[in-house]
C-alpha atoms as a PDB file:
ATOM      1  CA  UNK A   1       8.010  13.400  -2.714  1.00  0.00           C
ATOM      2  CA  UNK A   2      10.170  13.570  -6.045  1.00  0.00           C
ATOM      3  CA  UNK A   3      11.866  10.961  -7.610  1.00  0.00           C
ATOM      4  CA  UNK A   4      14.369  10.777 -10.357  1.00  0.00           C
ATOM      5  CA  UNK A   5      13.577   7.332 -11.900  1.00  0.00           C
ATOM      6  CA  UNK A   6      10.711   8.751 -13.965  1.00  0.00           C
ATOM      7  CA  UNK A   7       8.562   5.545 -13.496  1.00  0.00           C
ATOM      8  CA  UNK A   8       8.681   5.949  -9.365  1.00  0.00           C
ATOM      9  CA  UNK A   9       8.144   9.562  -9.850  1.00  0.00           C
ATOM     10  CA  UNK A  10       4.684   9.458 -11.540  1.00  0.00           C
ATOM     11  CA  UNK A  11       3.803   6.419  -9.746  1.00  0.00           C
ATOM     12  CA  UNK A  12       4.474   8.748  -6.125  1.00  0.00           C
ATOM     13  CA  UNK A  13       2.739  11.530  -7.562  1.00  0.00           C
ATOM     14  CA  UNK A  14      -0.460   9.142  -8.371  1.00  0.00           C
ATOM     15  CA  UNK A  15      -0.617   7.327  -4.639  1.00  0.00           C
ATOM     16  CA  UNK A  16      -0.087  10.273  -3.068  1.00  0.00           C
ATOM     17  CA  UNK A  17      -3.008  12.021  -4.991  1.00  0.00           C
ATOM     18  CA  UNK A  18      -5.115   9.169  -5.516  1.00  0.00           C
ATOM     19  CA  UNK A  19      -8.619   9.602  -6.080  1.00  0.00           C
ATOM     20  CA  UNK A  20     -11.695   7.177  -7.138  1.00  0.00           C
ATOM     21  CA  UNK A  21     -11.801   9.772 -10.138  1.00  0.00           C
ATOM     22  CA  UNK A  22      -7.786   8.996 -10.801  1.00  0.00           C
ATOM     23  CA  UNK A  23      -8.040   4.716 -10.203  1.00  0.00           C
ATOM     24  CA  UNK A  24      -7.574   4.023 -14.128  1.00  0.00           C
ATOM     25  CA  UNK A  25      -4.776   6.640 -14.762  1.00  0.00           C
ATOM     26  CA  UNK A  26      -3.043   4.360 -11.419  1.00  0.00           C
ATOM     27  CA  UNK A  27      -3.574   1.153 -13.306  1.00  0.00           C
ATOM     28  CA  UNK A  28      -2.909   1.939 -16.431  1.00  0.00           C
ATOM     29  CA  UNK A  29       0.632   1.751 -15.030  1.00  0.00           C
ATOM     30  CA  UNK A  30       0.152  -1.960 -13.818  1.00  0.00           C
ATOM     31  CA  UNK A  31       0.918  -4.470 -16.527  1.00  0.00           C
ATOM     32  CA  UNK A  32      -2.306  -6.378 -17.600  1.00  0.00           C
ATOM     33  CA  UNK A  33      -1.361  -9.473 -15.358  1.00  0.00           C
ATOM     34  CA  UNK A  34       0.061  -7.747 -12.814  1.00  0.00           C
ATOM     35  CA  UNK A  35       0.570  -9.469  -9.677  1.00  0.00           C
ATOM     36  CA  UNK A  36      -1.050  -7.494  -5.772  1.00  0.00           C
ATOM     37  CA  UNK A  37      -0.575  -8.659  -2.400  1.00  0.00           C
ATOM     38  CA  UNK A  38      -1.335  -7.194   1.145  1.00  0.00           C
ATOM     39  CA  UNK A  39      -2.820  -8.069   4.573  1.00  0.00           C
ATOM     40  CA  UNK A  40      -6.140  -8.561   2.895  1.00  0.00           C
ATOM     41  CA  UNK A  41      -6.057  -9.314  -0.437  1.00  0.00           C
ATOM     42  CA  UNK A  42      -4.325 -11.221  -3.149  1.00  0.00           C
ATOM     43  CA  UNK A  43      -5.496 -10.544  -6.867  1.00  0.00           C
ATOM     44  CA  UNK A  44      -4.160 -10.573 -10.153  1.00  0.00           C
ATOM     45  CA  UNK A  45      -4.883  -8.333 -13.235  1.00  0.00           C
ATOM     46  CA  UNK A  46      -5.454  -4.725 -13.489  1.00  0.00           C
ATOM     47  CA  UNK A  47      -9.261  -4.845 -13.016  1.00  0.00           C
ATOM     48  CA  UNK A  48      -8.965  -6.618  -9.932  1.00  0.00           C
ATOM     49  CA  UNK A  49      -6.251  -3.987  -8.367  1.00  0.00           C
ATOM     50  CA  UNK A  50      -8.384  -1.203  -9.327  1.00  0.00           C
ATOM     51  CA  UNK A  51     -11.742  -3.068  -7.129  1.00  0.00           C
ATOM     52  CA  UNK A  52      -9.232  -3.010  -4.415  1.00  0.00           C
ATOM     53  CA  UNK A  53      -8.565   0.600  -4.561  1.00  0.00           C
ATOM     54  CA  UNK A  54     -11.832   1.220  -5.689  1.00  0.00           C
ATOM     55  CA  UNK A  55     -13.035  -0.942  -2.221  1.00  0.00           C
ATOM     56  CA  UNK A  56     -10.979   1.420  -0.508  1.00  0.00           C
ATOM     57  CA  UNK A  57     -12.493   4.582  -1.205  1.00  0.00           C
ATOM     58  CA  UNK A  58     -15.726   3.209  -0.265  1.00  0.00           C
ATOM     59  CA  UNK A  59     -14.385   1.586   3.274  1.00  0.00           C
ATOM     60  CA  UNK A  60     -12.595   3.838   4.235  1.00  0.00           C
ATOM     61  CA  UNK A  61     -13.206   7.845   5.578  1.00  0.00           C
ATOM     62  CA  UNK A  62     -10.635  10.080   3.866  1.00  0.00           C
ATOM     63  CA  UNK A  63      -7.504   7.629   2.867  1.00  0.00           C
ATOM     64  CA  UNK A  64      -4.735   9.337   1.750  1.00  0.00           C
ATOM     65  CA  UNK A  65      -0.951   7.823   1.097  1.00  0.00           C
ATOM     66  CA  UNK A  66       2.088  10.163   2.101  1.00  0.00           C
ATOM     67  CA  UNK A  67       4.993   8.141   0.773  1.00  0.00           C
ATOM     68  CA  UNK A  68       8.177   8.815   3.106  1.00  0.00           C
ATOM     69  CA  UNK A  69      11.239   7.206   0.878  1.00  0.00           C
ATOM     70  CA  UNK A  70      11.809   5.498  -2.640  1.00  0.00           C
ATOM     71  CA  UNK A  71      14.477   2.850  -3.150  1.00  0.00           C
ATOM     72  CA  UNK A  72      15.109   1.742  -6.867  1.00  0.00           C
ATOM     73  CA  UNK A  73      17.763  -0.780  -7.429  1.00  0.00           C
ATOM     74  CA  UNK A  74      17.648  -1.945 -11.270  1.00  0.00           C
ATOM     75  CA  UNK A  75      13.528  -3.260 -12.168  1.00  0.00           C
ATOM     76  CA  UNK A  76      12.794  -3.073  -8.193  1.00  0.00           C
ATOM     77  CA  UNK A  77      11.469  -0.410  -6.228  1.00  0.00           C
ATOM     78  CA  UNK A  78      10.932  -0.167  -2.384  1.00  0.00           C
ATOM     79  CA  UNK A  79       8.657   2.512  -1.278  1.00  0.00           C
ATOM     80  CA  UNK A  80       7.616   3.412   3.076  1.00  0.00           C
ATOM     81  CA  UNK A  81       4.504   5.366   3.575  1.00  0.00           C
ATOM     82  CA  UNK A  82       2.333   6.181   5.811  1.00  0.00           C
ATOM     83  CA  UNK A  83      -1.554   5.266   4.904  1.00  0.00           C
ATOM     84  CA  UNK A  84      -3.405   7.835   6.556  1.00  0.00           C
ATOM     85  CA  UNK A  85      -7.485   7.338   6.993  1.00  0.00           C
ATOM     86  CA  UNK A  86      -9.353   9.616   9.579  1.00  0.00           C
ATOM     87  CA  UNK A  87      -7.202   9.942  12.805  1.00  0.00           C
ATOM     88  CA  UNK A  88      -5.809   6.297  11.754  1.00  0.00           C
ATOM     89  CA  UNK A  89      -2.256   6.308  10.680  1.00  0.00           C
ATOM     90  CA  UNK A  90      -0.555   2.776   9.471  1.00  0.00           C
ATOM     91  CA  UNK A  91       3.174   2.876   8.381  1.00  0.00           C
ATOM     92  CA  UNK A  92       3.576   0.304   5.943  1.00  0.00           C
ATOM     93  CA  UNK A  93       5.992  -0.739   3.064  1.00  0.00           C
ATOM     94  CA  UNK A  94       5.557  -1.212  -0.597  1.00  0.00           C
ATOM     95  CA  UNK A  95       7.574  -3.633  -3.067  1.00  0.00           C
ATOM     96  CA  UNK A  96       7.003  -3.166  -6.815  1.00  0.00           C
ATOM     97  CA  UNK A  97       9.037  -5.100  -9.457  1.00  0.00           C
ATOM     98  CA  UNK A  98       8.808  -3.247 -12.734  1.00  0.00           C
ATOM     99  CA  UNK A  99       8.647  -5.374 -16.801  1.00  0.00           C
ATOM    100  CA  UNK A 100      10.668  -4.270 -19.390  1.00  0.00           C
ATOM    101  CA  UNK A 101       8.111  -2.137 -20.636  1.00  0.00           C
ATOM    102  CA  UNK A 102       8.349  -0.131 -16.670  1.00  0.00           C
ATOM    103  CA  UNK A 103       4.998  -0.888 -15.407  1.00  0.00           C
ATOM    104  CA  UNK A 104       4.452  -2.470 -12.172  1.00  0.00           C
ATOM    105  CA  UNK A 105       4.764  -6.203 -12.390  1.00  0.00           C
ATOM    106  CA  UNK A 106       3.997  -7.187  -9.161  1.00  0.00           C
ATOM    107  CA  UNK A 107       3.644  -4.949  -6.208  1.00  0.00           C
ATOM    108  CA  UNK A 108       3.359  -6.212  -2.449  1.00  0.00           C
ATOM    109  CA  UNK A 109       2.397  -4.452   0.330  1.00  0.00           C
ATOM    110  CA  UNK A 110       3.859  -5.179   3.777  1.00  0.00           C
ATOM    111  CA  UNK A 111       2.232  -3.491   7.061  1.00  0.00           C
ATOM    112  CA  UNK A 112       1.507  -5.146  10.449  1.00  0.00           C
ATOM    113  CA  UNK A 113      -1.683  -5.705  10.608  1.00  0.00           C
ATOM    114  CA  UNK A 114      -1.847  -6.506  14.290  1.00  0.00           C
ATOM    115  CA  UNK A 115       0.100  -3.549  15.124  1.00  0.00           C
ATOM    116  CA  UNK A 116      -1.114  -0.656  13.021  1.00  0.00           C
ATOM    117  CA  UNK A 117      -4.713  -1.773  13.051  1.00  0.00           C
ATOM    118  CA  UNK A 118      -6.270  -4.917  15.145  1.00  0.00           C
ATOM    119  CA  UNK A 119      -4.518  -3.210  18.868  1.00  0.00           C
ATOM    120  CA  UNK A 120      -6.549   0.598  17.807  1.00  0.00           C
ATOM    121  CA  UNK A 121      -9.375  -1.225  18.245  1.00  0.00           C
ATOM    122  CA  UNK A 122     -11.276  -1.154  21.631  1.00  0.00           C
ATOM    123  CA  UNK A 123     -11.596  -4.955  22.479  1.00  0.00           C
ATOM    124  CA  UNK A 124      -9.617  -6.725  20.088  1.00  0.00           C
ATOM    125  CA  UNK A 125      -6.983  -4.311  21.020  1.00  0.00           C
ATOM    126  CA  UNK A 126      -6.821  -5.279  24.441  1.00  0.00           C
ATOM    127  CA  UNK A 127      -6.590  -8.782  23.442  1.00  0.00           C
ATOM    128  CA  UNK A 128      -3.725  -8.181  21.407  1.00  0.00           C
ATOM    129  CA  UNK A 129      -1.934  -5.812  23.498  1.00  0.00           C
ATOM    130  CA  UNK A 130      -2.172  -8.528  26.687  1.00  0.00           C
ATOM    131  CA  UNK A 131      -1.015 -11.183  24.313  1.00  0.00           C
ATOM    132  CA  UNK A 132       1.602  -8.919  23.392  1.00  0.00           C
ATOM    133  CA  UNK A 133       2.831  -8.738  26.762  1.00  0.00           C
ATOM    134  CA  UNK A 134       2.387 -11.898  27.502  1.00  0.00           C
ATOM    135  CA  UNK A 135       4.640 -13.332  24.386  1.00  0.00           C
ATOM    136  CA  UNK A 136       7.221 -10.587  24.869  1.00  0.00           C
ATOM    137  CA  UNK A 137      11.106 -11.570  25.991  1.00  0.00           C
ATOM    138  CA  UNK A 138      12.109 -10.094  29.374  1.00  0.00           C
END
């Protein structure tokens, strides 16, 4: 996917090729402080979103980002994409704010969890498919 705010564009082009060999080109585009957040982790600081990247690679067979639509509205982006790892596919949700200079302030990741991941798995699945059920209106 193309993008004409030139920050979003090269920052598409790097999650959707991303690579353990490309994880420093990806956050050199981070400010220093910058600010991540998802399901699973919380850090701050470019060394720390690279580990999680980096943690990635090594947990997970074959991940690969295809991003689906890009929002930009003034220093904010909003980015959906689909995460893809093995036959696993998790549609998720990506909020960056950018700093004057246009790097990524602070960037937030939003994806159920429960959904997309805990109910693929063969007995915590169940359990949260039947407490699905149980908790949904009629």
């Amino acid at each position: 996917m193309t993008h004409p705010d030139s920050r979003v564009a090269v920052l598409i082009g790097l999650y959707e090729t991303l690579q353990p060999a490309n994880l420093d080109e990806l956050a050199a585009r981070y400010a220093r402080g910058c600010r991540f957040k998802d399901p699973f982790n919380e850090v701050q600081g470019r060394a720390a979103l690279r580990r999680v990247f980096q943690h990635m690679f090594e947990t997970v067979k074959s991940p690969r980002f295809v991003v689906r639509d890009a929002f930009v509205e003034g220093d904010q982006c909003f980015l959906s994409w689909d995460f893809h790892a093995g036959d696993l596919v998790i549609r998720g949700a990506s909020h960056l704010r950018f700093d004057a200079a246009g790097l990524v302030a602070e960037h937030r990741d939003y994806w159920d969890a429960a959904e997309e991941l805990y109910e693929k798995l063969p007995v915590l699945g169940a359990l949260m498919r039947l407490l699905k059920r149980r908790l949904r209106a009629t």
